[in-house]
PDB file of N, CA and C in Angstrom:
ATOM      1  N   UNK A   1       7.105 -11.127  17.497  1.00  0.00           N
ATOM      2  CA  UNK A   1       8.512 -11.198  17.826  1.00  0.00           C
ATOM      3  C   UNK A   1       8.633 -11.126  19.344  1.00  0.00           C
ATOM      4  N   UNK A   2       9.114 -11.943  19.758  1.00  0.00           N
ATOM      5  CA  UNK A   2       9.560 -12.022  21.241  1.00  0.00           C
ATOM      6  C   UNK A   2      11.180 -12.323  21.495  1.00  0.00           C
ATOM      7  N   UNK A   3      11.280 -12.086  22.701  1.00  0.00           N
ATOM      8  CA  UNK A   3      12.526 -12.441  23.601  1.00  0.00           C
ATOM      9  C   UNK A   3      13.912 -11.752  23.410  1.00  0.00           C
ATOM     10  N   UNK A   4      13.577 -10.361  22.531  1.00  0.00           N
ATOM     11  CA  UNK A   4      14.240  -9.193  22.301  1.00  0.00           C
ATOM     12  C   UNK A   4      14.440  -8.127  23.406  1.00  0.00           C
ATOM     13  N   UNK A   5      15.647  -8.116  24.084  1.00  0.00           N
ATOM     14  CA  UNK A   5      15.796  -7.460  25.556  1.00  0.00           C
ATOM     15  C   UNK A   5      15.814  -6.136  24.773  1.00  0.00           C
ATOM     16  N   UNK A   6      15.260  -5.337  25.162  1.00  0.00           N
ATOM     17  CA  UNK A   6      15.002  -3.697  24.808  1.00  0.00           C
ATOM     18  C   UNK A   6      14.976  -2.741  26.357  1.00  0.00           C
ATOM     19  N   UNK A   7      15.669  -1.612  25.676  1.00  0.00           N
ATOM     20  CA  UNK A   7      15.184  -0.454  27.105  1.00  0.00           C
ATOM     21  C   UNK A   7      14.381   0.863  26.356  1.00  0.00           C
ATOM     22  N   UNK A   8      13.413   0.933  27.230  1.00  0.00           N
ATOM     23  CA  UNK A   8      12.689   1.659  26.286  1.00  0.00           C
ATOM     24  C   UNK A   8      12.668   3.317  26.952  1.00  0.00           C
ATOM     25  N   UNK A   9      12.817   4.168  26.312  1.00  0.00           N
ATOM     26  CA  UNK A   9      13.574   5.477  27.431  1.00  0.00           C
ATOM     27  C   UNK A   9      12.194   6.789  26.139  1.00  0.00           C
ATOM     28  N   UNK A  10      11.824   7.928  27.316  1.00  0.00           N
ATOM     29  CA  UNK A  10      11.625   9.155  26.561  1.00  0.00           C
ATOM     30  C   UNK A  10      12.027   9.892  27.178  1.00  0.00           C
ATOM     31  N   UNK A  11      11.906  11.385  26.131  1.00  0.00           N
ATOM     32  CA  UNK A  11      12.834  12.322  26.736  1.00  0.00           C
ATOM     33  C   UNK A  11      11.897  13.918  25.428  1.00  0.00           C
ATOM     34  N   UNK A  12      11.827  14.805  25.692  1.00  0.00           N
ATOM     35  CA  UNK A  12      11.335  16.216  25.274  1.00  0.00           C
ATOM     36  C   UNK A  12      10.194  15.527  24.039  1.00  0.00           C
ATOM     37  N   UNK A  13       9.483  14.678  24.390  1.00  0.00           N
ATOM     38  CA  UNK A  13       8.131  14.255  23.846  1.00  0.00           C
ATOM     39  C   UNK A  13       8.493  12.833  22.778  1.00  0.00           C
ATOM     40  N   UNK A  14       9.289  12.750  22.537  1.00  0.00           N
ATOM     41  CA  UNK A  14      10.181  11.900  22.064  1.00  0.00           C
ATOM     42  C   UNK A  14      10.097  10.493  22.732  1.00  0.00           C
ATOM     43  N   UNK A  15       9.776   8.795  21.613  1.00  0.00           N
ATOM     44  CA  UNK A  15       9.951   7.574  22.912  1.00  0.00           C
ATOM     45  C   UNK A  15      11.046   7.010  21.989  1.00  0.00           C
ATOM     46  N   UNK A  16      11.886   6.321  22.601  1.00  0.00           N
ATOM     47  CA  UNK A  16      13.143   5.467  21.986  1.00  0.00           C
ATOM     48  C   UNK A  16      13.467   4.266  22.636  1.00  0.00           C
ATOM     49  N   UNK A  17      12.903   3.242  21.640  1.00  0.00           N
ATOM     50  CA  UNK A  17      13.745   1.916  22.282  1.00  0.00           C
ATOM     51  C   UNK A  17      15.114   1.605  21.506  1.00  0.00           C
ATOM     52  N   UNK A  18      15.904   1.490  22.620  1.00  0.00           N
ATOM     53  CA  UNK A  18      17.383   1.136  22.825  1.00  0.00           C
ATOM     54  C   UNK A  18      17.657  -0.483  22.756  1.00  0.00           C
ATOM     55  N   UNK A  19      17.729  -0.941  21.493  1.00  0.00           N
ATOM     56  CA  UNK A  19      18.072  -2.455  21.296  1.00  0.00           C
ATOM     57  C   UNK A  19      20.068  -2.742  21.162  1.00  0.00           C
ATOM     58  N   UNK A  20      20.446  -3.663  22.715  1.00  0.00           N
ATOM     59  CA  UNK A  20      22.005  -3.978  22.508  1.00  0.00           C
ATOM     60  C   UNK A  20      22.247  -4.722  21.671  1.00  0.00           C
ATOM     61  N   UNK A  21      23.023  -4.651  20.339  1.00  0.00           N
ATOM     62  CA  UNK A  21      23.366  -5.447  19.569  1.00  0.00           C
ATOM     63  C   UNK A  21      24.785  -5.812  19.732  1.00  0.00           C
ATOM     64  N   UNK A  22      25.415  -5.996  20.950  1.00  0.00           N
ATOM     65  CA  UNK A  22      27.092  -6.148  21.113  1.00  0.00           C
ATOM     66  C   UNK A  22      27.042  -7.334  21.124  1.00  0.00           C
ATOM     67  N   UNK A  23      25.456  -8.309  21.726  1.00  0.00           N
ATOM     68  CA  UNK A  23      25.933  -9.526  21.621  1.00  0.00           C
ATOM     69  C   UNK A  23      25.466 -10.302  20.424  1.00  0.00           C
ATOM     70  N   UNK A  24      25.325  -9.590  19.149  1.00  0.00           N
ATOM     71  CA  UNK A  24      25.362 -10.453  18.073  1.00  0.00           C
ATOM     72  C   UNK A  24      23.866 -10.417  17.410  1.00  0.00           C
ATOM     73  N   UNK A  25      23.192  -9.469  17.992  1.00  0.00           N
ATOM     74  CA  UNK A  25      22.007  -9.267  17.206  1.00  0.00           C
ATOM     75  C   UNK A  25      21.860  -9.473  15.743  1.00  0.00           C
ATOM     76  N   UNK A  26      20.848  -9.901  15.272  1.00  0.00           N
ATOM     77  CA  UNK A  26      20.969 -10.504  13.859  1.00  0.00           C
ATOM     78  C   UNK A  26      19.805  -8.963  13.495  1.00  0.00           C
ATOM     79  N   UNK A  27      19.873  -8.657  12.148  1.00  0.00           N
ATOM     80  CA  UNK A  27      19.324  -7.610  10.922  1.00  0.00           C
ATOM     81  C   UNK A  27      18.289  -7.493  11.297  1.00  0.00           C
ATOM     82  N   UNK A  28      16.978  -6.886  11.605  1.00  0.00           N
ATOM     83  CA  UNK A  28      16.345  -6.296  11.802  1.00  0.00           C
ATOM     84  C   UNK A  28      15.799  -5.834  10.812  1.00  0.00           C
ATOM     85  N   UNK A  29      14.822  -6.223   9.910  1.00  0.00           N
ATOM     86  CA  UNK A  29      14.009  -6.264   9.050  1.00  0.00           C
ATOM     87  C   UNK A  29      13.175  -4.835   8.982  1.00  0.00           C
ATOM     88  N   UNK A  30      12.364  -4.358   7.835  1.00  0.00           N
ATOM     89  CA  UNK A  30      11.755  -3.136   7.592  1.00  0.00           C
ATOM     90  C   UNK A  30      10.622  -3.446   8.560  1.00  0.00           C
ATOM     91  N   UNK A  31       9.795  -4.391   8.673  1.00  0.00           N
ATOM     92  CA  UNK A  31       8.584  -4.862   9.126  1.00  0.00           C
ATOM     93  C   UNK A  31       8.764  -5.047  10.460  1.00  0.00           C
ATOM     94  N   UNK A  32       9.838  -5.849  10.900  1.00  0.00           N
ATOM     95  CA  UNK A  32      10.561  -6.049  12.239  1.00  0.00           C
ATOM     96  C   UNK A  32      10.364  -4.269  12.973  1.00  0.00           C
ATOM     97  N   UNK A  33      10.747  -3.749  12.711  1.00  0.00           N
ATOM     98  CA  UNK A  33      11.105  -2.353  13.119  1.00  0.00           C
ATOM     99  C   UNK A  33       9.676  -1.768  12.906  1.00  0.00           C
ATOM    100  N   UNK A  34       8.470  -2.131  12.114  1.00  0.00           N
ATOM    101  CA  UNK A  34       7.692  -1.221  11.913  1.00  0.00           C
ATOM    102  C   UNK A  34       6.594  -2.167  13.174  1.00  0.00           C
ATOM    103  N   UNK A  35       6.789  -3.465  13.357  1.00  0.00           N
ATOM    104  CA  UNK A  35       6.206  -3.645  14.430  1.00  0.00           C
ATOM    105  C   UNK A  35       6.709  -3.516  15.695  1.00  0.00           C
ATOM    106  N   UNK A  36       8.027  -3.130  16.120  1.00  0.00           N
ATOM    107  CA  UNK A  36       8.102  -2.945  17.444  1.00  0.00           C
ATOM    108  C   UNK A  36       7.971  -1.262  17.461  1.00  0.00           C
ATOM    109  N   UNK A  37       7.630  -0.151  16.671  1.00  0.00           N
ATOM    110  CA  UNK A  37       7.473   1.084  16.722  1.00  0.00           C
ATOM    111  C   UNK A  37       5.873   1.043  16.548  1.00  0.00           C
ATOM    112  N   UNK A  38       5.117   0.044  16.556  1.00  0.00           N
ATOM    113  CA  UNK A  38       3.758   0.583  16.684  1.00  0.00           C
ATOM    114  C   UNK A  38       3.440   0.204  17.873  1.00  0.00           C
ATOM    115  N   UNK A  39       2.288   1.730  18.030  1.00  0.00           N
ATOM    116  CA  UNK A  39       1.431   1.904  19.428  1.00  0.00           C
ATOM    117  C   UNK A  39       0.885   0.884  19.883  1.00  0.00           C
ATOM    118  N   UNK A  40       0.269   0.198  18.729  1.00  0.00           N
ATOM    119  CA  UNK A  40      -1.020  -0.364  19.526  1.00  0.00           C
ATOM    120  C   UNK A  40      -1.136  -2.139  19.869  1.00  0.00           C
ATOM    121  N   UNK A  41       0.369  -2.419  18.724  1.00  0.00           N
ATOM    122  CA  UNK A  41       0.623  -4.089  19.163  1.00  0.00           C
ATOM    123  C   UNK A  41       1.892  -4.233  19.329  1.00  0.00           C
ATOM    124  N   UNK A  42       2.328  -2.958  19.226  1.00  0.00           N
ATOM    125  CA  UNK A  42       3.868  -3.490  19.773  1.00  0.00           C
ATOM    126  C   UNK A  42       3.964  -2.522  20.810  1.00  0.00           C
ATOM    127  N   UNK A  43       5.886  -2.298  21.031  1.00  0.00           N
ATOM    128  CA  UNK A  43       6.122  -1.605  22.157  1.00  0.00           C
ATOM    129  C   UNK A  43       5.847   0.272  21.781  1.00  0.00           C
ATOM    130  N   UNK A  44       5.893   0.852  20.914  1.00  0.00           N
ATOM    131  CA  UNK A  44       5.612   1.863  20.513  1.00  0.00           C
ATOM    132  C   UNK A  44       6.587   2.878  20.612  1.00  0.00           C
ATOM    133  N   UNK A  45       6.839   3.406  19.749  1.00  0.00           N
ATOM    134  CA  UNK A  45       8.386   4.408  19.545  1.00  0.00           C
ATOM    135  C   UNK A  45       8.350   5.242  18.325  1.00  0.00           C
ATOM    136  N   UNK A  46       9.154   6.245  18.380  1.00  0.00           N
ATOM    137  CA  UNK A  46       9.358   6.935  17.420  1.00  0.00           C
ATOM    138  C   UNK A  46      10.547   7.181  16.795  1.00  0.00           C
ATOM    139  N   UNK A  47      11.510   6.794  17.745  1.00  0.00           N
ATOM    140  CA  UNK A  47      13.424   6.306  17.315  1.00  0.00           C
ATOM    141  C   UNK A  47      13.457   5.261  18.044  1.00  0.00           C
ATOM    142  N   UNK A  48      14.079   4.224  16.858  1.00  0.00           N
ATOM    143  CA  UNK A  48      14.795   3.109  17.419  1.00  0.00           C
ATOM    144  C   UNK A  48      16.291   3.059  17.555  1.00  0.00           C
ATOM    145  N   UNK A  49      16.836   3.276  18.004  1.00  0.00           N
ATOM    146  CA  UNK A  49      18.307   3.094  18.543  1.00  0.00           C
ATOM    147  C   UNK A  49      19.393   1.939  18.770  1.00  0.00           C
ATOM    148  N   UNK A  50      19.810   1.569  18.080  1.00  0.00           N
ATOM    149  CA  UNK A  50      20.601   0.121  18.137  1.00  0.00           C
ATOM    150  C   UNK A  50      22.113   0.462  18.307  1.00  0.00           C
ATOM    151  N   UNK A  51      22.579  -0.398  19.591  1.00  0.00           N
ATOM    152  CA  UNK A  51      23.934   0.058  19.819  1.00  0.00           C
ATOM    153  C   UNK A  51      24.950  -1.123  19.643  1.00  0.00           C
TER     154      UNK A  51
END
């Protein structure tokens, strides 16, 4: 998956990528989400956050 603008922020051991969905982001799949929360081929997180 590419060309998904993300901010990726941590905070008290905690990593969270922050995906903007104001401009129309489309559903976000179980798998979608389980590859941008892994360490080792994706961006790596432990909360994903969609605003």
């Amino acid at each position: 998956m590419t060309g998904l603008p993300f901010i990726k922020m941590h905070g008290l051991g905690n990593d969270f990528v922050v995906l903007d969905a104001r401009a129309g982001l489309a559903r976000l799949s179980g798998a979608q989400v389980r590859a941008i929360a892994d360490r080792r081929e994706g961006v790596g997180c432990d909360q994903l956050i969609v605003v």
